[in-house]
C-alpha atoms as a PDB file:
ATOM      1  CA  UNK A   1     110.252 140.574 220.792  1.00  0.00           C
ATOM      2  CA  UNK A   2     110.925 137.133 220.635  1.00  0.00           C
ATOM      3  CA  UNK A   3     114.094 135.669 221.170  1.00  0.00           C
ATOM      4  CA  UNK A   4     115.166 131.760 220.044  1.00  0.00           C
ATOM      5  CA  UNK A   5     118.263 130.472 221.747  1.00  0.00           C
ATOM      6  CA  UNK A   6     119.619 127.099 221.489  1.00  0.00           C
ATOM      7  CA  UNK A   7     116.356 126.143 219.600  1.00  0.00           C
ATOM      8  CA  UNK A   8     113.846 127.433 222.624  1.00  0.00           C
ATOM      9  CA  UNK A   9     111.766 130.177 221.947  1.00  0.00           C
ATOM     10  CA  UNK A  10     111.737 133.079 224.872  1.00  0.00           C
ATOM     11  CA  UNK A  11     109.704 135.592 225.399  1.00  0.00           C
ATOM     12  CA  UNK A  12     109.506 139.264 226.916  1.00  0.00           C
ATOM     13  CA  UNK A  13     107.097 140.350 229.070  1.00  0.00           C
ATOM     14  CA  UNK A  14     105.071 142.398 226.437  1.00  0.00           C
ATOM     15  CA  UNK A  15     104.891 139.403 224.191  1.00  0.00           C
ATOM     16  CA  UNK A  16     102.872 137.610 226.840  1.00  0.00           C
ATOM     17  CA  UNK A  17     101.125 140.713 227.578  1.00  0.00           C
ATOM     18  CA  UNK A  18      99.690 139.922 223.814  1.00  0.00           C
ATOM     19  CA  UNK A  19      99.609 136.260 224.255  1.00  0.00           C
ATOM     20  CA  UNK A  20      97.851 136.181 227.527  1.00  0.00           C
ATOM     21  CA  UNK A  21      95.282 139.084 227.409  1.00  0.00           C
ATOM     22  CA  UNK A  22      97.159 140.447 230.708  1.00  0.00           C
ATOM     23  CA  UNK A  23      98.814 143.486 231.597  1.00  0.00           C
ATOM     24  CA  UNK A  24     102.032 143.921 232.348  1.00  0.00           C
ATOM     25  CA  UNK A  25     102.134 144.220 236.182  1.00  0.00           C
ATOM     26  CA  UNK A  26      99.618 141.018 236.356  1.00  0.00           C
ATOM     27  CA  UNK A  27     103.048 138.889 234.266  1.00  0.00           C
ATOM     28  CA  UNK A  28     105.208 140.791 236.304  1.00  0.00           C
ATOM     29  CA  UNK A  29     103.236 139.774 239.464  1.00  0.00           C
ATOM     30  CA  UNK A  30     102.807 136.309 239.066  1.00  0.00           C
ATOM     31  CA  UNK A  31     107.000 136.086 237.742  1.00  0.00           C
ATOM     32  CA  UNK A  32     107.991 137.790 241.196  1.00  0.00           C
ATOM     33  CA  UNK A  33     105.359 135.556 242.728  1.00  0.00           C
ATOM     34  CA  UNK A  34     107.191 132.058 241.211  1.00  0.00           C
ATOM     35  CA  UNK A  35     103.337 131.286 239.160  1.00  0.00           C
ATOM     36  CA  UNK A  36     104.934 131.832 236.119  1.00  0.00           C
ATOM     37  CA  UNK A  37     108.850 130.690 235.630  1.00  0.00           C
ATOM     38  CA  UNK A  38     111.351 133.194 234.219  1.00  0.00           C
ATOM     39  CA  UNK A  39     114.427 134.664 234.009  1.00  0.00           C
ATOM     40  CA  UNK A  40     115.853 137.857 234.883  1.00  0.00           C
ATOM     41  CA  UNK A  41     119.428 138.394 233.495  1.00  0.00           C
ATOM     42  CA  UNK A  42     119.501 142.044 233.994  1.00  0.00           C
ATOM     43  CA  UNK A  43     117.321 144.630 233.484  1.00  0.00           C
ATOM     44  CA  UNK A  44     113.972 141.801 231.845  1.00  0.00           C
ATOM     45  CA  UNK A  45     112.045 139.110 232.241  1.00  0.00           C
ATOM     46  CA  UNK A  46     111.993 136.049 229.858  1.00  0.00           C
ATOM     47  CA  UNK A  47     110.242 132.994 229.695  1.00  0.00           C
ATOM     48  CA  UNK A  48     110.597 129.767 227.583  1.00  0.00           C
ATOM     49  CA  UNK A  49     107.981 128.410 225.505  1.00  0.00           C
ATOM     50  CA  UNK A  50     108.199 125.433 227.998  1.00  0.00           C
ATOM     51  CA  UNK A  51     107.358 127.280 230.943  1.00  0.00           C
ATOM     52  CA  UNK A  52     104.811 129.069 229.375  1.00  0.00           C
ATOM     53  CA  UNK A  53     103.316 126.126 228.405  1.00  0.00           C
ATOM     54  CA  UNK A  54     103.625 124.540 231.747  1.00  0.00           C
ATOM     55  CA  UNK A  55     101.843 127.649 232.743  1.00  0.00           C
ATOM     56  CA  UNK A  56      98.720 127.411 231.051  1.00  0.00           C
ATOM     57  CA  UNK A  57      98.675 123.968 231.187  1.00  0.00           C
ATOM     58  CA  UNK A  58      98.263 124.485 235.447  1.00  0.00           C
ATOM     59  CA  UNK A  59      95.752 126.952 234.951  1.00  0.00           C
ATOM     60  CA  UNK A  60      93.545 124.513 232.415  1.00  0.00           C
ATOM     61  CA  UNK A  61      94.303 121.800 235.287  1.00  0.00           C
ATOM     62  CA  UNK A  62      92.892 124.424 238.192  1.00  0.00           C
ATOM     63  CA  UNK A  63      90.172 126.004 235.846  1.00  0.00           C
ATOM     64  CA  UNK A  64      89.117 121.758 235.635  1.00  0.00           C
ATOM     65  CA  UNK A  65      89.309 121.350 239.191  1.00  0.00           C
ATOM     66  CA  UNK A  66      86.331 124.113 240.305  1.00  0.00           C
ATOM     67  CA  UNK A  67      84.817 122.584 237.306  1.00  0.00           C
ATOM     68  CA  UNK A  68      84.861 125.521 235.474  1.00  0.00           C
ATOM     69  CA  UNK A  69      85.831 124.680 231.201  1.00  0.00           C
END
């Protein structure tokens, strides 16, 4: 479930499980890990459309680097 705050949109881990094609210990993973920026004020994880966007916008920058499209 999405959430919009102060006109940014955040999501919850399931909604990127959707958005990403991963599970959720992968978006865990890589939130514990610092690869993918969140937020924890309790008990879940969001992220902001901005990070998530800053996200895939590394891994198309990466995926270009080995030269892989």
């Amino acid at each position: 479930m999405t959430i919009k705050i102060d006109n940014e949109i955040y999501y919850t881990v399931r909604d990127l499980t959707s958005l990403l094609s991963l599970t959720e210990l992968t978006v865990r993973a890589y939130l514990r890990e610092g690869k993918l920026l969140g937020h924890k004020p309790g008990q879940f994880w969001y992220v902001s459309q901005k990070n998530l966007k800053l996200f895939l916008e590394g891994n198309k920058e990466r995926k270009r680097f080995l030269g892989v499209f």
